[in-house]
C-alpha atoms as a PDB file:
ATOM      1  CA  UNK A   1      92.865  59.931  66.270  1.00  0.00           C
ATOM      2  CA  UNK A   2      90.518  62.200  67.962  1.00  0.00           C
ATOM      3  CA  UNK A   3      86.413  61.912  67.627  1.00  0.00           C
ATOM      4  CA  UNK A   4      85.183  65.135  69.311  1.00  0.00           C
ATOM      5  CA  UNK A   5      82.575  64.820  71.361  1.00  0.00           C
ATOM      6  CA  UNK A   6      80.767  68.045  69.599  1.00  0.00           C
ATOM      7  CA  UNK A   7      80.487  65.754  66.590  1.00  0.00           C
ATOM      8  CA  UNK A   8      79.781  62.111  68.018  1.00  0.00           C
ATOM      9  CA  UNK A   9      76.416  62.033  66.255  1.00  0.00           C
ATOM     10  CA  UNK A  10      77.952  62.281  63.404  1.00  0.00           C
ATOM     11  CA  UNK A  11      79.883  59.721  61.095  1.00  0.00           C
ATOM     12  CA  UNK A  12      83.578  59.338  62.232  1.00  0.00           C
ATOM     13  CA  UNK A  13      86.193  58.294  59.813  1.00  0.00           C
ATOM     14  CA  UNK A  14      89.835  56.972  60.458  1.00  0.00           C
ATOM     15  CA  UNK A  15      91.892  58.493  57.573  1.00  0.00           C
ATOM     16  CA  UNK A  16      95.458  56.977  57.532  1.00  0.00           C
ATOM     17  CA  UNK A  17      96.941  59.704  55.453  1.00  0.00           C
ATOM     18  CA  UNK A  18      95.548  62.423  58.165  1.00  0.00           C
ATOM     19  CA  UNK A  19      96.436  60.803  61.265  1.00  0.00           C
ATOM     20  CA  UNK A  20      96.107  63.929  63.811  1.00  0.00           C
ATOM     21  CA  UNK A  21      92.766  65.047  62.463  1.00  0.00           C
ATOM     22  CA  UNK A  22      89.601  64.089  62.972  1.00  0.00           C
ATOM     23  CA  UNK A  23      87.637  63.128  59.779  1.00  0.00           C
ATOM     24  CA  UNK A  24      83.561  63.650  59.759  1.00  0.00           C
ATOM     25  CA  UNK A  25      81.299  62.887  57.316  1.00  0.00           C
ATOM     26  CA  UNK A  26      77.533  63.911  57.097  1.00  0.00           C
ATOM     27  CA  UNK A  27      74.375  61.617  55.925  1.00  0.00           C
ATOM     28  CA  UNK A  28      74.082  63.979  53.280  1.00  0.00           C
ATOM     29  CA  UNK A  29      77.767  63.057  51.826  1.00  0.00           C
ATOM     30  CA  UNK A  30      79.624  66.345  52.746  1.00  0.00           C
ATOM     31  CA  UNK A  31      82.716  65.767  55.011  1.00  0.00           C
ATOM     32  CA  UNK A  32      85.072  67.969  56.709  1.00  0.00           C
ATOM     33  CA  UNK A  33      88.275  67.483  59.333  1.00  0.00           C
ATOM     34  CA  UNK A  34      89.006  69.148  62.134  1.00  0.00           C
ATOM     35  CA  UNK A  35      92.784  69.628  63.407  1.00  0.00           C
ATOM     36  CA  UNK A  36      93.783  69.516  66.940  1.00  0.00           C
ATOM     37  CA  UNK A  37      94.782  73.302  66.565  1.00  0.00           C
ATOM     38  CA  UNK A  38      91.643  74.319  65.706  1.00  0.00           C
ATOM     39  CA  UNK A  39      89.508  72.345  67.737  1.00  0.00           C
ATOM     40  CA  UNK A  40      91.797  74.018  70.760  1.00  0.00           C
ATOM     41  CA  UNK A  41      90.994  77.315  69.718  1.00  0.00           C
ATOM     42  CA  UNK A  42      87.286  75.598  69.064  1.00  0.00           C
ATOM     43  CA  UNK A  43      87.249  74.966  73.230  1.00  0.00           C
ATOM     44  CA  UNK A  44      89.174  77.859  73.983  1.00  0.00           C
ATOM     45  CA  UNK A  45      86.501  79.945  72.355  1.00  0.00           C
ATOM     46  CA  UNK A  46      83.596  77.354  74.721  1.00  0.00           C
ATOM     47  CA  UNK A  47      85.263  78.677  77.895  1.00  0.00           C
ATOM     48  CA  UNK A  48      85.367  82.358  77.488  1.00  0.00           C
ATOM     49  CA  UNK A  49      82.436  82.757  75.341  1.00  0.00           C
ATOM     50  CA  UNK A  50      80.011  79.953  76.513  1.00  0.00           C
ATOM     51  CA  UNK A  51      76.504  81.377  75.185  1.00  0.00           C
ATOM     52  CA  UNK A  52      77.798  81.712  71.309  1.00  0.00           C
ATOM     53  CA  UNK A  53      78.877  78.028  71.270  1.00  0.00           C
ATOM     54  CA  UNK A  54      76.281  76.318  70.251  1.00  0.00           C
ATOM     55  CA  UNK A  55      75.728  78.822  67.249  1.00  0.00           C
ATOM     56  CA  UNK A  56      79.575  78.576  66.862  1.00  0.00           C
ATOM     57  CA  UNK A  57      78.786  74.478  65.980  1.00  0.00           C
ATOM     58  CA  UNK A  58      75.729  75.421  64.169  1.00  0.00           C
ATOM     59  CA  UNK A  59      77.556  77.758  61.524  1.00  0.00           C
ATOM     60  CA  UNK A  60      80.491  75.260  60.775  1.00  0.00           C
ATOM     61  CA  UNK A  61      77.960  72.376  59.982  1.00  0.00           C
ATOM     62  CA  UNK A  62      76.314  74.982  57.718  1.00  0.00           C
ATOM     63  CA  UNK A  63      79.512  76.018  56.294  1.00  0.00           C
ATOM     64  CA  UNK A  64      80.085  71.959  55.337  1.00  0.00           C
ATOM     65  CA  UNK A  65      76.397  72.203  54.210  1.00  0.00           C
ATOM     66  CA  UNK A  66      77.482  75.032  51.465  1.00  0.00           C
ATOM     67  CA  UNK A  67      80.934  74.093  50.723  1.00  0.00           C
ATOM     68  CA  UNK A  68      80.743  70.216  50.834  1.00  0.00           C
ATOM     69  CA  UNK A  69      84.695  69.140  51.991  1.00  0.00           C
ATOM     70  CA  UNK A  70      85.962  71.876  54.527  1.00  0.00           C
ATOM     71  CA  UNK A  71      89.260  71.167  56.451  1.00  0.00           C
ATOM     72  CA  UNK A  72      89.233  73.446  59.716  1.00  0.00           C
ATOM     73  CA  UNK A  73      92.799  73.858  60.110  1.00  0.00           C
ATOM     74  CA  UNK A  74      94.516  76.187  62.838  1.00  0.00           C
ATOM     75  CA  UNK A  75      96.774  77.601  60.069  1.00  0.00           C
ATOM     76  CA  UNK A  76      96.338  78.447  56.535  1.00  0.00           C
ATOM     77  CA  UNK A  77      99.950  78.231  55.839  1.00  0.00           C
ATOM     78  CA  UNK A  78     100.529  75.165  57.442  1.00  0.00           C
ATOM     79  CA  UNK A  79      97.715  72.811  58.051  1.00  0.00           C
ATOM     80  CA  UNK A  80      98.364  69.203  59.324  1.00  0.00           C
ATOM     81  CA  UNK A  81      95.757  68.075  57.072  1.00  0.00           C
ATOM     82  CA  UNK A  82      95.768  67.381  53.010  1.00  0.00           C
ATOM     83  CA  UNK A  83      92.839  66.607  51.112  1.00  0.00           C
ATOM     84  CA  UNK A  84      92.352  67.272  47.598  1.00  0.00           C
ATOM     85  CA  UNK A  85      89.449  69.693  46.887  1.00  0.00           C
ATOM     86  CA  UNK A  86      89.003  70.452  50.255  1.00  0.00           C
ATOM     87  CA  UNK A  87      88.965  73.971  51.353  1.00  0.00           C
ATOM     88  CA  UNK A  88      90.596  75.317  54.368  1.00  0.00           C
ATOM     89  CA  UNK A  89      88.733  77.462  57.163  1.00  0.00           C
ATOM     90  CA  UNK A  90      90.418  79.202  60.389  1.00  0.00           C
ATOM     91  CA  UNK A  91      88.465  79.658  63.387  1.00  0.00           C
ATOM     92  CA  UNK A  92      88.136  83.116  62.345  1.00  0.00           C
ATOM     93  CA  UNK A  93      86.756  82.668  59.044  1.00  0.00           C
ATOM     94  CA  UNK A  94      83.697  80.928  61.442  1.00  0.00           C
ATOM     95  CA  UNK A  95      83.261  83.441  63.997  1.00  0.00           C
ATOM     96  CA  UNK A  96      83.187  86.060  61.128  1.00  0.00           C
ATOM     97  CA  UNK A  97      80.589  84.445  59.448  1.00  0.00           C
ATOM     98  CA  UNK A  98      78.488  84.700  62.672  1.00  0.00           C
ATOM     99  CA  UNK A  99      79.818  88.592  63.124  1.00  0.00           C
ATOM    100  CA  UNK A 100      81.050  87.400  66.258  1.00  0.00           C
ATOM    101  CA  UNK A 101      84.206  89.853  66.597  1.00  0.00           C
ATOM    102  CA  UNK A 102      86.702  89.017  69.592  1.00  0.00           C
ATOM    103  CA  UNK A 103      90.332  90.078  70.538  1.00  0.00           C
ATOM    104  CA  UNK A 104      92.408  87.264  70.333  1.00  0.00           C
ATOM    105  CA  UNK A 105      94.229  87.628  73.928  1.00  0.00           C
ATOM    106  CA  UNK A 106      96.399  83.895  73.473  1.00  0.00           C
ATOM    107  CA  UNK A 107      98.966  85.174  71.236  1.00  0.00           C
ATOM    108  CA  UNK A 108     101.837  85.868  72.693  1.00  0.00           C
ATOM    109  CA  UNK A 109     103.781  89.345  72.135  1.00  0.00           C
ATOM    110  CA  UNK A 110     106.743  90.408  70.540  1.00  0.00           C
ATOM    111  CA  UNK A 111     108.345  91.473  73.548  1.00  0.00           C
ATOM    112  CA  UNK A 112     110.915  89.042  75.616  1.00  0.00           C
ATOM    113  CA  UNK A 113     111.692  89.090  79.435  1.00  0.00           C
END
C-alpha cells in the first residue's frame, strides 16, 4: 500500500479489496485511487515536463472535485482497481483536460531486434 507523497495532506485510506492502490479521500467527502501504473506515468510526466506538474496535481483534485469517486487507473481495459460508481481516468484524460498535448515516447514499437 502506497501513500504518495503528492497527496500526504490528504486523508489516506487502507482498502483491503484494492490492495495495490492507493485510496484518498478529501474533507469534502469525494475520494479517488490512484494505481501504481498511473502514478508511474504521473512521475514520468514530473521528470520530463517539470513546470506543468503542479497544474498536472491541481486538475486531478479538481477532476475529484466535479466527479466525486475517480479511480486513476493506467488502463481502461484493465485497471487493478474496482469500486462501484467510481469512474475511471487515464493520465491522458488529465493532461487533456489541461490541453497539455505530448508524444508519448515510452511505448515500445512494433518492431523486434
Amino acid at each position: 500500500m502506497r501513500n504518495y507523497e503528492e497527496f500526504k495532506h490528504l486523508t489516506y485510506q487502507i482498502d483491503p479489496s484494492n490492495p495495490f492502490s492507493a485510496h484518498y479521500v478529501l474533507k469534502t467527502g469525494e475520494s479517488f485511487y490512484i494505481e501504481p501504473v498511473f502514478y508511474n506515468h504521473l512521475t514520468g510526466l514530473k521528470e520530463r515536463f517539470p513546470e506543468i506538474f503542479s497544474q498536472l496535481i491541481k486538475e486531478m483534485m479538481a477532476m475529484v472535485e466535479r466527479h466525486k469517486k475517480i479511480v486513476f487507473t493506467g488502463n481502461y481495459e484493465r485497471p487493478l482497481t474496482e469500486a462501484d460508481n467510481y469512474l475511471y481516468f487515464e493520465i491522458t484524460d488529465v493532461t487533456n483536460a489541461m490541453r497539455f498535448f505530448y508524444d508519448d515516447k515510452s511505448r515500445g514499437d512494433n518492431y523486434g531486434d
